[in-house]
Protein backbone atom coordinates (compact mmCIF):
# COMPACT_ATOMS: atom_id res chain seq x y z
CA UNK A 1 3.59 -0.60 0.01
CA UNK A 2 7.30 -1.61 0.30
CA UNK A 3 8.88 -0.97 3.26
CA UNK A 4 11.73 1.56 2.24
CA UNK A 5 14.26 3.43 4.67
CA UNK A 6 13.43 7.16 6.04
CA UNK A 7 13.40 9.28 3.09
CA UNK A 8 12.92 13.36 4.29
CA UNK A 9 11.60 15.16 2.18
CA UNK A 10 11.97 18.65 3.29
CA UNK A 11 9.52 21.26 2.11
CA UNK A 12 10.81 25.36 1.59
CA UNK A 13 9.35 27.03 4.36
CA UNK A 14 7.64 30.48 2.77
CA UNK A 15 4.55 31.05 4.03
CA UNK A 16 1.88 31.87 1.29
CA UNK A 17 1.20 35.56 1.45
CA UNK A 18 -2.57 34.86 0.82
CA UNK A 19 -4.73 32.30 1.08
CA UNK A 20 -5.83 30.99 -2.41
CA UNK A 21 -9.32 29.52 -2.84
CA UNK A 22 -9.77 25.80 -2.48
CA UNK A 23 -8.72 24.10 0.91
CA UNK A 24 -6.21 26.71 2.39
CA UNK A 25 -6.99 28.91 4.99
CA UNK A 26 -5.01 30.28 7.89
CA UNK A 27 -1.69 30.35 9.04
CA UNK A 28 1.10 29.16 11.83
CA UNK A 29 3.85 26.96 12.35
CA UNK A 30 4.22 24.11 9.44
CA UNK A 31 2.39 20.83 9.82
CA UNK A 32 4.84 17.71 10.00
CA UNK A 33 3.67 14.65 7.79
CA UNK A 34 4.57 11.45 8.25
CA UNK A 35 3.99 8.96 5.68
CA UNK A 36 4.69 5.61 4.31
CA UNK A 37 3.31 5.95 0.84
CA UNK A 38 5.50 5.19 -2.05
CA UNK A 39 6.57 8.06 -4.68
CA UNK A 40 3.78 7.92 -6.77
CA UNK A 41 1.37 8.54 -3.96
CA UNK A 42 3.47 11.22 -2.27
CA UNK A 43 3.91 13.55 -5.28
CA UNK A 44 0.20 13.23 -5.48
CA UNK A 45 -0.84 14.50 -1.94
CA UNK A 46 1.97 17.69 -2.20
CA UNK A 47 0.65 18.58 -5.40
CA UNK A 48 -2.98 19.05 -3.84
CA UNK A 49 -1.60 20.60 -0.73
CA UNK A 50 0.57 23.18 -3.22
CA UNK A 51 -2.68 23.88 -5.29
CA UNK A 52 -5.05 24.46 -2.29
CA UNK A 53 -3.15 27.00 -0.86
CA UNK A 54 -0.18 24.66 1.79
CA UNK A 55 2.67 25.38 -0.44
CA UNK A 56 4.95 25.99 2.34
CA UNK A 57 3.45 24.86 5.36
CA UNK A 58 4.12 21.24 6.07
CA UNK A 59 7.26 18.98 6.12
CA UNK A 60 6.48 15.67 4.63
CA UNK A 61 8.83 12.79 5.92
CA UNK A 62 8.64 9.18 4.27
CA UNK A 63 9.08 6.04 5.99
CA UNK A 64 9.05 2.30 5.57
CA UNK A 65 6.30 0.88 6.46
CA UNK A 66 8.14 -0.80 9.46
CA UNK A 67 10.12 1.50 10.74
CA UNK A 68 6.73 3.91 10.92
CA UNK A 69 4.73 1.89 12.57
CA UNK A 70 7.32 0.98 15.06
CA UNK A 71 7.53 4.85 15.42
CA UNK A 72 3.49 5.31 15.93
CA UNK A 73 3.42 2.20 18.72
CA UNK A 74 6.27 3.68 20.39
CA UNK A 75 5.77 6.78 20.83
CA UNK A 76 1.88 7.65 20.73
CA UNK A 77 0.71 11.40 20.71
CA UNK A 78 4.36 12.41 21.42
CA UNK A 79 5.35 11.54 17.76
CA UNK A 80 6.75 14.41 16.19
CA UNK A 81 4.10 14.16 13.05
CA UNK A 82 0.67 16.02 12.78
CA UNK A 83 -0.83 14.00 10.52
CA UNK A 84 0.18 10.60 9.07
CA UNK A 85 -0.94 8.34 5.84
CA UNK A 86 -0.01 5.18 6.75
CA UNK A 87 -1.26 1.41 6.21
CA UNK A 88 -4.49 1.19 7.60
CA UNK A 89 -4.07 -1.80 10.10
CA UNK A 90 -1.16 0.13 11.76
CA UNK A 91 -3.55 2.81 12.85
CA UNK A 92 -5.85 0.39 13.97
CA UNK A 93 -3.46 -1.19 16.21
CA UNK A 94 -1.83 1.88 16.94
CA UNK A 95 -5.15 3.86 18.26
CA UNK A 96 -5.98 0.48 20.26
CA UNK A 97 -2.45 0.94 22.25
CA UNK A 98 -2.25 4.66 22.30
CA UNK A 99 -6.01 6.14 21.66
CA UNK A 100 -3.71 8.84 20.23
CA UNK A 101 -5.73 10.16 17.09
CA UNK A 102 -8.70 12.88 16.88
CA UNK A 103 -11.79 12.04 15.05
CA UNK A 104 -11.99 13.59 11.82
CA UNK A 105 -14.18 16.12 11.75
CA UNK A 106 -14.66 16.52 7.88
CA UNK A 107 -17.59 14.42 5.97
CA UNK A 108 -16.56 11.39 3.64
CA UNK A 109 -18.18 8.71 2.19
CA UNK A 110 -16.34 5.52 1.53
CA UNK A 111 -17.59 2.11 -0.02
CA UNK A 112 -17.08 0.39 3.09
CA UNK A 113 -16.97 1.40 6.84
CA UNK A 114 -14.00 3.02 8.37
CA UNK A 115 -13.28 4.23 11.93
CA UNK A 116 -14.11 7.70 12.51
CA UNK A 117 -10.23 8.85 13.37
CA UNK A 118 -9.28 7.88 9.67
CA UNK A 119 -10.37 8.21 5.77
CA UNK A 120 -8.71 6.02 3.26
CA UNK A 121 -6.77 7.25 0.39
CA UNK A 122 -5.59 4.46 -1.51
CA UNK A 123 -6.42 0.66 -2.05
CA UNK A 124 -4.04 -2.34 -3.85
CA UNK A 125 -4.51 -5.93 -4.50
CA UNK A 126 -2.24 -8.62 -5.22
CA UNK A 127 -1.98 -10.36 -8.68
CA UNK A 128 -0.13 -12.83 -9.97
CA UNK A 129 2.35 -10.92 -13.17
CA UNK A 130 3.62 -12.53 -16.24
CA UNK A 131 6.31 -11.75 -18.63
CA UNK A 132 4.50 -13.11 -21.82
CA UNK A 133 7.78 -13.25 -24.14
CA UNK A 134 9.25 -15.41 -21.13
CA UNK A 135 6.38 -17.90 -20.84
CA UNK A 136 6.10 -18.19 -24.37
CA UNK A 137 9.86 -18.59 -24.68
CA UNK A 138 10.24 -21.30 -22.12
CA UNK A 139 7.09 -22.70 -23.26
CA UNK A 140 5.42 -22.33 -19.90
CA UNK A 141 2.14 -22.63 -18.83
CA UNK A 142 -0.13 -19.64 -17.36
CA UNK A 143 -0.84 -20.03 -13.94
CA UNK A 144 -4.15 -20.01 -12.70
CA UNK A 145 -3.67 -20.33 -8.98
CA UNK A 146 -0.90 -19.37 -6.27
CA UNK A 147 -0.48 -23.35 -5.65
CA UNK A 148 0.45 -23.25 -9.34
CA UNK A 149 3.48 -21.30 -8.89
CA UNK A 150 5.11 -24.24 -6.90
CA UNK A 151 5.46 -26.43 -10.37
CA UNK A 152 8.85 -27.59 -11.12
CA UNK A 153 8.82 -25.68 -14.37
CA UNK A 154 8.76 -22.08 -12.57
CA UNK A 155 12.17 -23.14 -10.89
CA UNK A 156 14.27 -20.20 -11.05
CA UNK A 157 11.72 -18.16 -13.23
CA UNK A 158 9.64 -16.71 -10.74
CA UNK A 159 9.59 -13.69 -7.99
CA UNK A 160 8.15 -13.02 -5.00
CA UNK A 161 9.16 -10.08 -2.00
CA UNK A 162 9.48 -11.33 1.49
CA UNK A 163 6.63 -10.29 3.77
CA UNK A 164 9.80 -9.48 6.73
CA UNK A 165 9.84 -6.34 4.33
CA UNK A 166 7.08 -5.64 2.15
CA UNK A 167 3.73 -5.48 2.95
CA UNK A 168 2.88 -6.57 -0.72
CA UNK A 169 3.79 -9.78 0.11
CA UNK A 170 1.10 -9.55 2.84
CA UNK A 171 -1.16 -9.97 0.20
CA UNK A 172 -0.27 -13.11 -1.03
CA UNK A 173 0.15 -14.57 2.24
CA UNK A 174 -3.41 -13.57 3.06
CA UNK A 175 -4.80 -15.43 -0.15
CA UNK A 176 -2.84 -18.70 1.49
CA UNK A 177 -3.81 -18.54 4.71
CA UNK A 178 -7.35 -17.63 3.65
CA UNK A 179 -7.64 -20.92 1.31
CA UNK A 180 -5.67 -23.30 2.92
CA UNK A 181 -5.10 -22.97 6.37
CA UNK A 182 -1.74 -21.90 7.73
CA UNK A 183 -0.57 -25.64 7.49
CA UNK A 184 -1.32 -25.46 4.00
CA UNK A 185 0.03 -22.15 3.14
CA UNK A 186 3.29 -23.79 4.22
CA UNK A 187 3.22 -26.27 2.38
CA UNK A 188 2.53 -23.83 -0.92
CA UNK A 189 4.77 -21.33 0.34
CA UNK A 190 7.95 -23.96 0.49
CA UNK A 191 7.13 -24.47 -2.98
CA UNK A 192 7.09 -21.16 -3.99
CA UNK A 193 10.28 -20.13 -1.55
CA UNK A 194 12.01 -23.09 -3.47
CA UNK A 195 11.43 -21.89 -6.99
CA UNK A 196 11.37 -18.52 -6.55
CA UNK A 197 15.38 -19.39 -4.87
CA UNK A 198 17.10 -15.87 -5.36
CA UNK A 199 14.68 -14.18 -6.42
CA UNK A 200 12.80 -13.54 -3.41
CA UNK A 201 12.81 -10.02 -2.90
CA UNK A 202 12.98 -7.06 -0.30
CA UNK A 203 11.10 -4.60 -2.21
CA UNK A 204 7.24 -4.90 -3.08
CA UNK A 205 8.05 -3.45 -6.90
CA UNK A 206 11.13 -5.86 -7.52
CA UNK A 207 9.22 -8.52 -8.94
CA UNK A 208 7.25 -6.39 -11.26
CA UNK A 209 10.85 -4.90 -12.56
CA UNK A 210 12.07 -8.18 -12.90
CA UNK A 211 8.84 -9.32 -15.37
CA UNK A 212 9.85 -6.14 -17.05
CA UNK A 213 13.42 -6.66 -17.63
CA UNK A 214 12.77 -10.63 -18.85
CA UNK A 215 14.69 -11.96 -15.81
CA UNK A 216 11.58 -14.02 -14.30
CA UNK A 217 8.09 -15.27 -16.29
CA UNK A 218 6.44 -15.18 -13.07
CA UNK A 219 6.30 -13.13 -10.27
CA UNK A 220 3.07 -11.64 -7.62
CA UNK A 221 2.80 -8.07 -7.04
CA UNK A 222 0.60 -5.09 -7.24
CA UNK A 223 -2.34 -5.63 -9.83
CA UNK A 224 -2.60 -2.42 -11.10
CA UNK A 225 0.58 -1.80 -12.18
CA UNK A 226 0.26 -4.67 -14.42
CA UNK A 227 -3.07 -3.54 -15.68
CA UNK A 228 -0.93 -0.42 -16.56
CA UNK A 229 2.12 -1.94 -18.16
CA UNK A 230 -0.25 -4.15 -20.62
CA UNK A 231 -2.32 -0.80 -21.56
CA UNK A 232 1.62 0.51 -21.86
CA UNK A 233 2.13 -2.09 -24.53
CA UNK A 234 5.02 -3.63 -22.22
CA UNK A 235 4.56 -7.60 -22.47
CA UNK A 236 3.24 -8.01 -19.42
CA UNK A 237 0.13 -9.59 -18.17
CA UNK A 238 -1.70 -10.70 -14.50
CA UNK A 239 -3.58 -13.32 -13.42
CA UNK A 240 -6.71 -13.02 -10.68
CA UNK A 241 -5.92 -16.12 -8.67
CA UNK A 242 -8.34 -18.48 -7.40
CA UNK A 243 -7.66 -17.75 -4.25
CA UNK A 244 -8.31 -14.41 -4.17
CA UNK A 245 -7.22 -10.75 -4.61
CA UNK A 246 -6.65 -9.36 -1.17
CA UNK A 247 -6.04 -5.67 -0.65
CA UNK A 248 -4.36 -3.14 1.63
CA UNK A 249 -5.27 0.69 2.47
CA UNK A 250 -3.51 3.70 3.40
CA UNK A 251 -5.12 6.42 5.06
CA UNK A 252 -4.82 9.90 6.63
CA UNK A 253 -5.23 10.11 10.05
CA UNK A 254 -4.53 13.45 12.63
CA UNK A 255 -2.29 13.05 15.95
CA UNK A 256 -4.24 14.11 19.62
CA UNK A 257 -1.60 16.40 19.90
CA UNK A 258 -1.64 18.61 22.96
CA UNK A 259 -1.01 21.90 21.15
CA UNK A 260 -2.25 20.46 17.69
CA UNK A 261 -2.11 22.21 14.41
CA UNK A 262 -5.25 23.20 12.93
CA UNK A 263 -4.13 22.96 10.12
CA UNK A 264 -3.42 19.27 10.27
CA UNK A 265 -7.11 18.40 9.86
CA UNK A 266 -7.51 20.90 7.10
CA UNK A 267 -5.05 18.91 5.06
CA UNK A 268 -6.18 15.86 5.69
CA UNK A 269 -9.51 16.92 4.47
CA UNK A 270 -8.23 18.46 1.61
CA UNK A 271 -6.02 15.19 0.72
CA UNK A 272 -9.15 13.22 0.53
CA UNK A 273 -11.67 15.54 -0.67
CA UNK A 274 -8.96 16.68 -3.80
CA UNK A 275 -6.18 14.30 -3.76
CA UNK A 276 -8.24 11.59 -4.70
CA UNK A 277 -9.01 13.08 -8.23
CA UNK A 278 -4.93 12.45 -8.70
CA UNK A 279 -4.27 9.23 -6.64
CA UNK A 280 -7.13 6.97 -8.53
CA UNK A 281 -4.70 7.77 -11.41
CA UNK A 282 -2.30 5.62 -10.14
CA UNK A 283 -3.66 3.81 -7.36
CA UNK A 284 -7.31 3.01 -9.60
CA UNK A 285 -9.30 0.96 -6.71
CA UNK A 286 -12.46 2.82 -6.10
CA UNK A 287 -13.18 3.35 -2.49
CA UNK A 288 -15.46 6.48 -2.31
CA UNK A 289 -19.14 6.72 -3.31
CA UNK A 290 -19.33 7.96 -6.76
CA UNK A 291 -15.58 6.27 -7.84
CA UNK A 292 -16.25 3.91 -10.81
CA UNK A 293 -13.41 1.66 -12.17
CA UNK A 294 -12.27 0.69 -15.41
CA UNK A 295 -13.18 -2.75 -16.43
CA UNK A 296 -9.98 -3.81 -16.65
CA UNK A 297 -8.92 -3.02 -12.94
CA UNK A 298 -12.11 -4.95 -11.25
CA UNK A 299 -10.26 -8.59 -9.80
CA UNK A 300 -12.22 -11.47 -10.81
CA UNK A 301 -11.70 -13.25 -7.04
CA UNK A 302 -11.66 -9.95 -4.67
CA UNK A 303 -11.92 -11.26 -1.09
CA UNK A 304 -11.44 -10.06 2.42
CA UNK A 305 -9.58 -11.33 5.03
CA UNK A 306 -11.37 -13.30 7.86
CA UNK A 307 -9.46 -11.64 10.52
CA UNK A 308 -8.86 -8.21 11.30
CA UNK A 309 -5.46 -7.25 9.67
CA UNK A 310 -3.77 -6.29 12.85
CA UNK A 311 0.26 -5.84 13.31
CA UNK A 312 0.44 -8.87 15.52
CA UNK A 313 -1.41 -10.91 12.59
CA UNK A 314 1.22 -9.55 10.33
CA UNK A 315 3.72 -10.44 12.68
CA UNK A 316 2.30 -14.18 12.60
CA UNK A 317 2.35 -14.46 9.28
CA UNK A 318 5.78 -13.13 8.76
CA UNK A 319 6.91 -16.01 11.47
CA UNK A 320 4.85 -18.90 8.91
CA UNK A 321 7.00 -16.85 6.30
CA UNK A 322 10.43 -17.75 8.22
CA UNK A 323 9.47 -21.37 9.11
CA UNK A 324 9.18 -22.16 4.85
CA UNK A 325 12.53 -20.46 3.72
């Protein structure tokens, strides 16, 4: 989710000798992957390809989720990558522009309907995260809403990320919009700008490490890492607010190339049909038949959008974002 700078990461380039059982099969030149997940998610997906017989035979390349994008709208089917795992709305508007992916031609069944020329991999919703020493210490209240946040008494105690460069913060700018019209969402966003005052942050994780560290009470972020830290015994909670949880996907999708890789679809069918087992570990939102969730990662408010999250959408919505700082 946050919107990092290119990070290679360069795979050794052995071929297997054989093919082990599982996914792999065949050989050729390596499949290049192009991604925008964060660490978690990326160690995830090369330790299924390495255990299904890839070890070997793909570069995988991380990007912000910015500077990807940019790259897919640019440059179409003549993008260097095979195969990318990327935010889902950036596909969308990507295939609308370029009609540059191939229908996958593996079987999945997800929760909700997808286009056929990607599967989703992961899912996050927002939440709002407390540091329960710090609102106990400054004798704070907890919030129950995002309009809450704009009290006097979070001045300086709370922590948000900038939507210019984190699509987490997309999720909190959703619930505004969503609730209160974009009129309104300025007028709660000023408030939140204003007490949030240097701590409004470039990376989607920041204001989760700052509820960790005791430098904030308050912050909004990803709602599973929360759930994790209280299991962790850290003392940090999250709040569902009232209006709403949104979330974001990533998903797998295969470039139309002209000379494409066959193994590129093998991969992505093997991230989804055996990656999954490892990424609900970290990333817990169910979004395949036959997924079940712990209790305590099902949002009390989760809601949907009532547009379709497109880039120029997210490019509204980070102009709304400039007019409150």
């Amino acid at each position: 989710m946050k919107m990092k700078k290119v990070t290679a990461f360069m795979m050794t380039a052995a071929l297997a000798a054989s093919v082990l059982a599982g996914c792999g099969s065949g050989s050729g030149k390596q499949v290049v992957i192009y991604s925008n997940a964060d660490d978690e998610a990326v160690e995830a997906m090369k330790e299924t390809l390495d255990a299904n017989g890839y070890e070997g035979k793909y570069l995988f390349q991380t990007f912000g989720t910015s500077e990807l994008g940019g790259k897919l709208l640019a440059e179409g089917k003549d993008i260097e990558a095979d195969m990318v795992t990327m935010s889902s709305f950036y596909l969308d508007s990507a295939q609308e522009q370029n009609n540059m992916f191939l229908d996958l031609t593996f079987d999945y069944k997800p929760l909700t309907e997808f286009p056929a020329f990607y599967a989703p991999i992961t899912s996050q919703e927002g939440a709002i995260l407390l540091n329960t020493e710090m609102l106990s210490e400054n004798d704070l209240d907890r919030p129950e809403s995002l309009k809450d946040l704009t009290k006097p008494e979070y001045k300086d105690l709370l922590s948000v990320t900038d939507i210019k460069s984190s699509s987490t913060a997309w999720l909190l700018m959703q619930a505004l919009v969503s609730e209160y019209g974009e009129d309104g969402a300025k007028d709660v966003l000023k408030g939140i700008y204003e007490n949030a005052g240097a701590h409004i942050e470039s990376s989607g994780s920041a204001p989760l490490k700052k509820i960790r560290a005791g430098e904030v009470a308050v912050g909004f972020g990803l709602r599973h890492q929360a759930v994790a830290d209280k299991k962790d015994g850290l003392p940090v909670d999250y709040v569902d607010p009232k209006e709403g949880n949104f979330s974001l996907t990533e998903s797998v999708a295969v470039i139309d190339k002209k000379d494409a890789n066959p193994l590129a679809m093998e991969m992505a069918q093997c991230i989804v049909e055996k990656g999954r087992s490892e990424l609900i570990k970290t990333y817990p939102n169910p979004i395949y038949e036959g997924e079940e969730a712990d209790p305590d990662n099902m949002s009390a408010y989760p809601k949907v959008f009532p547009e379709k999250l497109t880039v120029s959408l997210l490019e509204r919505h980070q102009e709304l974002s400039e007019e409150c700082k």
